[in-house]
C-alpha atoms as a PDB file:
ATOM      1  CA  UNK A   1      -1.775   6.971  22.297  1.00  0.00           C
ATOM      2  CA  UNK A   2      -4.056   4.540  24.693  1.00  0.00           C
ATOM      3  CA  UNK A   3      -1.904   0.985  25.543  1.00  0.00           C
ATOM      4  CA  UNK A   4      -2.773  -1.471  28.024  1.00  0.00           C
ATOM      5  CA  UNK A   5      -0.688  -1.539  30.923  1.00  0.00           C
ATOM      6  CA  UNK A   6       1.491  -4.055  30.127  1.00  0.00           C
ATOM      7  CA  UNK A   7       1.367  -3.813  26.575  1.00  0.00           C
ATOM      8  CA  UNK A   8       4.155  -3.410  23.520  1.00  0.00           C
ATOM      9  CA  UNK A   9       2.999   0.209  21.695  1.00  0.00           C
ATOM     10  CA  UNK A  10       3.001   0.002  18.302  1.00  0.00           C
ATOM     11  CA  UNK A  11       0.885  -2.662  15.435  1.00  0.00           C
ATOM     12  CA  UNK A  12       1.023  -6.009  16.611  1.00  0.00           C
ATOM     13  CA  UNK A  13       0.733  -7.584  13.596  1.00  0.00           C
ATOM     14  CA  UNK A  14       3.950  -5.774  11.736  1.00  0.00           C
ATOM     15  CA  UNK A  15       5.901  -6.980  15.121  1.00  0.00           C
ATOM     16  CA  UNK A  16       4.825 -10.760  14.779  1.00  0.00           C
ATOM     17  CA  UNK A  17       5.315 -10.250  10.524  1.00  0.00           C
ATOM     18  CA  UNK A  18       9.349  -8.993  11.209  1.00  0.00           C
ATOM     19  CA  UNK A  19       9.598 -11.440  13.833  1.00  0.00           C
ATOM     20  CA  UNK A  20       8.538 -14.346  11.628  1.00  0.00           C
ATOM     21  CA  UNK A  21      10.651 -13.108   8.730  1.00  0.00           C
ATOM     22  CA  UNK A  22      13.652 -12.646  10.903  1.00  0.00           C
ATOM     23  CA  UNK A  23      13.657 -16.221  11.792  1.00  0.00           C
ATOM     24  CA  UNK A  24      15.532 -18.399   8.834  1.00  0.00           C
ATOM     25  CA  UNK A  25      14.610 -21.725  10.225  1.00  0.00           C
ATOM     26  CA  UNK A  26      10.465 -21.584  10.328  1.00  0.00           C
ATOM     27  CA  UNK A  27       9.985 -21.906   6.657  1.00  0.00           C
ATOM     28  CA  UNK A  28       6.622 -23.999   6.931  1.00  0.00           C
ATOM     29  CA  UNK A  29       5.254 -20.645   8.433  1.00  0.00           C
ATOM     30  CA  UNK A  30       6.357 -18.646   5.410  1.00  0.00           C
ATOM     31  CA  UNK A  31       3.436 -20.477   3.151  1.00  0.00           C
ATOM     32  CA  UNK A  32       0.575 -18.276   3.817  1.00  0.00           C
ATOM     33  CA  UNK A  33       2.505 -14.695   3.212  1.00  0.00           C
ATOM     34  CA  UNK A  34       4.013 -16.408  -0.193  1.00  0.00           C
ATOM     35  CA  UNK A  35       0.074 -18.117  -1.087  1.00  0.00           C
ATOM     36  CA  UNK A  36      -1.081 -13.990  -0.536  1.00  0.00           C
ATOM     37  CA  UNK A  37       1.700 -12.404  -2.335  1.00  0.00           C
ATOM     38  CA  UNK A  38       1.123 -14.600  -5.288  1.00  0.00           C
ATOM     39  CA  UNK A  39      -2.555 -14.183  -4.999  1.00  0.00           C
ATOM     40  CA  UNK A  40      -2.002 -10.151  -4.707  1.00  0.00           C
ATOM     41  CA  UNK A  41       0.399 -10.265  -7.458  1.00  0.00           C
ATOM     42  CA  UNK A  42      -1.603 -11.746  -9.892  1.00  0.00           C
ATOM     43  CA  UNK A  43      -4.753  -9.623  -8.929  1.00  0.00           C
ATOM     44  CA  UNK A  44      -2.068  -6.452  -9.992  1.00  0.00           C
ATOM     45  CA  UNK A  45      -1.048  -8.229 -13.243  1.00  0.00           C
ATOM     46  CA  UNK A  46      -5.050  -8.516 -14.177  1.00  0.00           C
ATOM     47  CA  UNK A  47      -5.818  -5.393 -13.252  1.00  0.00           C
ATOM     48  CA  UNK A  48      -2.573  -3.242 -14.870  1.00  0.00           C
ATOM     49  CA  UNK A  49      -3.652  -5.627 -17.954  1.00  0.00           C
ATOM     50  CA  UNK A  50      -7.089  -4.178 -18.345  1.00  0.00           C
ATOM     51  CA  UNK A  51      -5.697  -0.861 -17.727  1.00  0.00           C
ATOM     52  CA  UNK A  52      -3.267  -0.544 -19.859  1.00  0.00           C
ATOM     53  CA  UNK A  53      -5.407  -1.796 -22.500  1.00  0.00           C
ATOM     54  CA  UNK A  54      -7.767   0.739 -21.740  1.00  0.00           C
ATOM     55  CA  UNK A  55      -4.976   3.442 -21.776  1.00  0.00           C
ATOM     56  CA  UNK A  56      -3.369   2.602 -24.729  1.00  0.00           C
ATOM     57  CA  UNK A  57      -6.477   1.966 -27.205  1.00  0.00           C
ATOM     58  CA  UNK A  58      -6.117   5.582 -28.435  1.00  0.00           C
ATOM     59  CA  UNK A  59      -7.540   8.519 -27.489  1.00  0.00           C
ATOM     60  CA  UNK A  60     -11.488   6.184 -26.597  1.00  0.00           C
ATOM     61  CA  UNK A  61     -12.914   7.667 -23.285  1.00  0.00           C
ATOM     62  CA  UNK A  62     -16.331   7.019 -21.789  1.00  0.00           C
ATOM     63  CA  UNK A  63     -18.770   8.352 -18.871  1.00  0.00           C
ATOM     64  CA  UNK A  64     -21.182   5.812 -17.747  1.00  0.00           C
ATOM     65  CA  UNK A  65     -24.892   7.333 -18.146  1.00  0.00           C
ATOM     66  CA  UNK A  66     -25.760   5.790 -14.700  1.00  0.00           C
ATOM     67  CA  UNK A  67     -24.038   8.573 -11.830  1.00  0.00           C
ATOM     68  CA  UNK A  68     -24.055   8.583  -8.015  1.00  0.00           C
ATOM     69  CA  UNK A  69     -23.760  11.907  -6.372  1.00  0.00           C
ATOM     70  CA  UNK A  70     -23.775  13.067  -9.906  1.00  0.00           C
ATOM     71  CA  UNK A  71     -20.777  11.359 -10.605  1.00  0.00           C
ATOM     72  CA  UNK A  72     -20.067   8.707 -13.485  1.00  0.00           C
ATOM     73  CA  UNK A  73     -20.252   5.094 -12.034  1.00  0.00           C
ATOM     74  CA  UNK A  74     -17.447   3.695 -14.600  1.00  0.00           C
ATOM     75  CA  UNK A  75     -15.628   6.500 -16.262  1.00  0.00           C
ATOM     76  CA  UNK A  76     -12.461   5.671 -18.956  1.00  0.00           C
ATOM     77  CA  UNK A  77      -9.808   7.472 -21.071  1.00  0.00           C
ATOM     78  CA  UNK A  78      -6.762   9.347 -20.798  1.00  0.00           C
ATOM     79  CA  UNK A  79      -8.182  11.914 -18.022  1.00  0.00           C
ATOM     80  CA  UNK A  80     -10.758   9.695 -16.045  1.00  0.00           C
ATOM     81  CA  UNK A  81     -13.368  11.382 -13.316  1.00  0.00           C
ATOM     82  CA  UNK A  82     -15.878   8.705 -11.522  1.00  0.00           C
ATOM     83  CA  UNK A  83     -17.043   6.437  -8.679  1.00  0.00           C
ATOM     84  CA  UNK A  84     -14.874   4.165 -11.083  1.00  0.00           C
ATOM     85  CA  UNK A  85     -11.680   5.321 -12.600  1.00  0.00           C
ATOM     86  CA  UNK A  86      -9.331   3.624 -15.257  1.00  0.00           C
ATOM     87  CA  UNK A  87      -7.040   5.974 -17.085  1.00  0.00           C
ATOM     88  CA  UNK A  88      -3.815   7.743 -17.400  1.00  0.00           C
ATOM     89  CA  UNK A  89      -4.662  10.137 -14.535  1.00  0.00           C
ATOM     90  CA  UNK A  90      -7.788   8.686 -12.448  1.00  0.00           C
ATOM     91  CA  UNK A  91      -9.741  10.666 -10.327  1.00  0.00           C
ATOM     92  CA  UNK A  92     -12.473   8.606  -7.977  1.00  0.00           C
ATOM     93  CA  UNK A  93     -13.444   6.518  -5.241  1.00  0.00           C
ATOM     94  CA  UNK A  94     -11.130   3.680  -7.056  1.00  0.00           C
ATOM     95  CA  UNK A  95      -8.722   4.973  -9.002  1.00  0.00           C
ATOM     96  CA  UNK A  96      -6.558   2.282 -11.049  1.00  0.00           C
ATOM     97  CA  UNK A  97      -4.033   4.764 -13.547  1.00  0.00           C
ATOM     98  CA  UNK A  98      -0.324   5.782 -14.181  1.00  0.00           C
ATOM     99  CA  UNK A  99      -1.368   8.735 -11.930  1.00  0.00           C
ATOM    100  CA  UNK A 100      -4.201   7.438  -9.351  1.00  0.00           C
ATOM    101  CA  UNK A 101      -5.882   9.565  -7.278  1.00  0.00           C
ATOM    102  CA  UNK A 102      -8.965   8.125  -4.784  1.00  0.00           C
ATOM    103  CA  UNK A 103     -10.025   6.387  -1.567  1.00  0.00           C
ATOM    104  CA  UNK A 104      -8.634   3.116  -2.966  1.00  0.00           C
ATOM    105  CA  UNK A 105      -5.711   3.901  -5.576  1.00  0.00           C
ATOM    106  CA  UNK A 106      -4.203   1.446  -7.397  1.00  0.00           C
ATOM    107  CA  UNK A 107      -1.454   2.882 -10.000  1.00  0.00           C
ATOM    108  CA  UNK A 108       2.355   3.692 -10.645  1.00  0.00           C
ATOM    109  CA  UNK A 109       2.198   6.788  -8.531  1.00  0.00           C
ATOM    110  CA  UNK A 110      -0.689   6.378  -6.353  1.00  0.00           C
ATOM    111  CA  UNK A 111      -2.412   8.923  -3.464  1.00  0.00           C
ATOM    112  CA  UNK A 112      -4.795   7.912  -1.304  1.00  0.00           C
ATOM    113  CA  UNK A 113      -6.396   6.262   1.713  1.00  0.00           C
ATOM    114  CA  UNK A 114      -5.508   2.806   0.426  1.00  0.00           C
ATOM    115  CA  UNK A 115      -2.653   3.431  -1.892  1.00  0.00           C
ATOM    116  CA  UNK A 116      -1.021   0.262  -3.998  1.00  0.00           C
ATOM    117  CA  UNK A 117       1.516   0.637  -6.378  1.00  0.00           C
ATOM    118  CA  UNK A 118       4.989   1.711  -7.601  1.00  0.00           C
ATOM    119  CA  UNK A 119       5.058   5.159  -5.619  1.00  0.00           C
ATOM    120  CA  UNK A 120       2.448   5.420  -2.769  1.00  0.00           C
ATOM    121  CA  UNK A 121       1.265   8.131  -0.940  1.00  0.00           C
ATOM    122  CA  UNK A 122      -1.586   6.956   1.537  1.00  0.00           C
ATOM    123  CA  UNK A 123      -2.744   6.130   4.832  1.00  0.00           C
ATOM    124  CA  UNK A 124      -2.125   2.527   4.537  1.00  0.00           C
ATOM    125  CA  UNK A 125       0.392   2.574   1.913  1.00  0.00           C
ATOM    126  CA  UNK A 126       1.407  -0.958  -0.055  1.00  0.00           C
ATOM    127  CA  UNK A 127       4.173  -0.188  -3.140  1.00  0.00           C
ATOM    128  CA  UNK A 128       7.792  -0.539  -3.926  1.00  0.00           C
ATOM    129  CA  UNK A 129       8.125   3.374  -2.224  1.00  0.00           C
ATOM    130  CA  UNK A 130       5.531   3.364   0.565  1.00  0.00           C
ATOM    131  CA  UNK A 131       5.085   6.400   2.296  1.00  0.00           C
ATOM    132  CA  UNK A 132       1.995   6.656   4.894  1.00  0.00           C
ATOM    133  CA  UNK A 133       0.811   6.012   8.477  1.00  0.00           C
ATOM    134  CA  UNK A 134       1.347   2.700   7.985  1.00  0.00           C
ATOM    135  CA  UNK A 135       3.540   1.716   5.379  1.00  0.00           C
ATOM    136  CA  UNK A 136       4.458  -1.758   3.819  1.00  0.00           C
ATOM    137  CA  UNK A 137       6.938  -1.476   1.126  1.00  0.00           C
ATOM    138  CA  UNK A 138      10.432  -2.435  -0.097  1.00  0.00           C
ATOM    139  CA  UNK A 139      11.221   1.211   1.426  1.00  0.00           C
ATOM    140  CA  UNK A 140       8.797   1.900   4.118  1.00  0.00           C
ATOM    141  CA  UNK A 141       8.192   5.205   5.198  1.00  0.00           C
ATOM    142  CA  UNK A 142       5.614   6.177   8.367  1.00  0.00           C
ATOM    143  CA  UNK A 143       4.705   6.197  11.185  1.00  0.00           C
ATOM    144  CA  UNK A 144       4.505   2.166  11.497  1.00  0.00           C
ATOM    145  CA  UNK A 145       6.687   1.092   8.852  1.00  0.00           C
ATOM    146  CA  UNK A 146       7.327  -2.403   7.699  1.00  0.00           C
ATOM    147  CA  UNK A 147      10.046  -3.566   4.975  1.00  0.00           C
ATOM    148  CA  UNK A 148      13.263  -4.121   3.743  1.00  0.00           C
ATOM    149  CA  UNK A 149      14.277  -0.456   4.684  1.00  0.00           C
ATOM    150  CA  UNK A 150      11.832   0.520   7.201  1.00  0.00           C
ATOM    151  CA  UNK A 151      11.956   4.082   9.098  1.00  0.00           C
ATOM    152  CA  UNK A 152       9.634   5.342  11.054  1.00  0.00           C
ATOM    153  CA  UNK A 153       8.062   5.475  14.372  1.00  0.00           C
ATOM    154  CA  UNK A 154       7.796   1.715  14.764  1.00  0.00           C
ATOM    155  CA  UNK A 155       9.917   0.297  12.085  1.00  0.00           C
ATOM    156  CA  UNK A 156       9.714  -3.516  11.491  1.00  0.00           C
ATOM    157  CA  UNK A 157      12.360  -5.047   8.556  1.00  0.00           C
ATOM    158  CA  UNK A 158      12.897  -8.700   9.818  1.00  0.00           C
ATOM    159  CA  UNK A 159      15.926  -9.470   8.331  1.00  0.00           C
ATOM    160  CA  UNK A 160      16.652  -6.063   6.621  1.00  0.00           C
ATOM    161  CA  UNK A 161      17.619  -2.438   7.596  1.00  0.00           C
ATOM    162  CA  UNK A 162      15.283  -0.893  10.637  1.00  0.00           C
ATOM    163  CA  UNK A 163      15.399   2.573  11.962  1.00  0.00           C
ATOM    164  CA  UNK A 164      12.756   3.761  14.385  1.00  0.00           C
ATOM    165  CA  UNK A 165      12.212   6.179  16.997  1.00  0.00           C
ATOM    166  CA  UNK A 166      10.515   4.044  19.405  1.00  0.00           C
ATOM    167  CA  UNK A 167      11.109   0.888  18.612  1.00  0.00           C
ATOM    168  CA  UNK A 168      13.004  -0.624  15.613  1.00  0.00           C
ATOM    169  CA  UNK A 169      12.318  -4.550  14.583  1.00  0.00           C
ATOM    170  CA  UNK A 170      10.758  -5.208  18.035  1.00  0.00           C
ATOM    171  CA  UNK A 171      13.487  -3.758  20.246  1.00  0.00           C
ATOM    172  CA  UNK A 172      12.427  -0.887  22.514  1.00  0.00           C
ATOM    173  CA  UNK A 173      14.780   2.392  22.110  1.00  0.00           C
ATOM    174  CA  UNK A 174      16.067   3.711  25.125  1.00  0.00           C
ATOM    175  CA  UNK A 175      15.628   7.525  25.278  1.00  0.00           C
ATOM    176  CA  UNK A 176      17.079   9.760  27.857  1.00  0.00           C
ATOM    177  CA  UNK A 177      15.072  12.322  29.760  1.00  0.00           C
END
């Protein structure tokens, strides 16, 4: 890994988040995570809405005519394959399911580059198990890791449970050679 002489390794932005969160008496600071978290939360709640009523109408699926790379644009139903993917088990670019699957995966268990959900599996992971290069979870698992039980190469936690090989919540480990 390239660093600046001079510079901390690991994401910057995960050390200033645990570092912020750590401290009890800034609470002014606290307003924009809270305005995004509500924000992100009801995005989820809209879009698990119009999944599940997709999912549970019955046994309805649908292949949009229109197809890029000769895959459907908007595909629907209980096994979906497209560019667009809303179903039990989605398959595509975005993938919003119980069992997601894409570049952008939004589901219970999801697996992908951008994973959000119950269980992820991504590169930048965002669920209540994240598991990923970096992950941001309530259990954080990667190699940058950031929550309330964060391991991982660089594991941030702010006022919970950090355990890092390098560098837990900010402080440097000390390694002899």
């Amino acid at each position: 890994m390239l660093t600046r002489p001079g510079s901390k390794p690991g994401p910057a932005w995960m050390r200033r988040f645990s570092e912020r969160s750590a401290e009890t008496n800034e609470r002014r600071r606290s307003l924009p995570f809270w305005l995004f978290f509500v924000i992100y939360m009801a995005f989820i709640l809209v879009v698990i809405h119009l999944a599940t009523a997709v999912v549970f109408s019955g046994e309805r699926s649908y292949s949009s005519p229109a197809q890029i790379a000769g895959i459907p644009l908007l595909s629907y139903g209980s096994t979906a394959k497209g560019v667009i993917a809303v179903g039990r088990r989605a398959t595509g670019i975005v993938a919003v399911g119980g069992l997601a699957i894409g570049v952008v995966a939004i589901g219970g268990l999801a697996i992908g580059a951008l994973g959000f959900g119950g269980v992820s599996l991504a590169v930048v992971a965002m669920a209540g198990l994240a598991i990923g290069w970096r992950a941001v979870g309530a259990l954080a698992i990667g190699d940058a890791a950031l929550g309330g039980l964060a391991i991982g190469k660089y594991a941030y936690a702010g006022n919970g449970v950090a355990y890092g090989s390098l560098e837990a919540s900010g402080r440097q480990k000390e390694h002899l050679t």
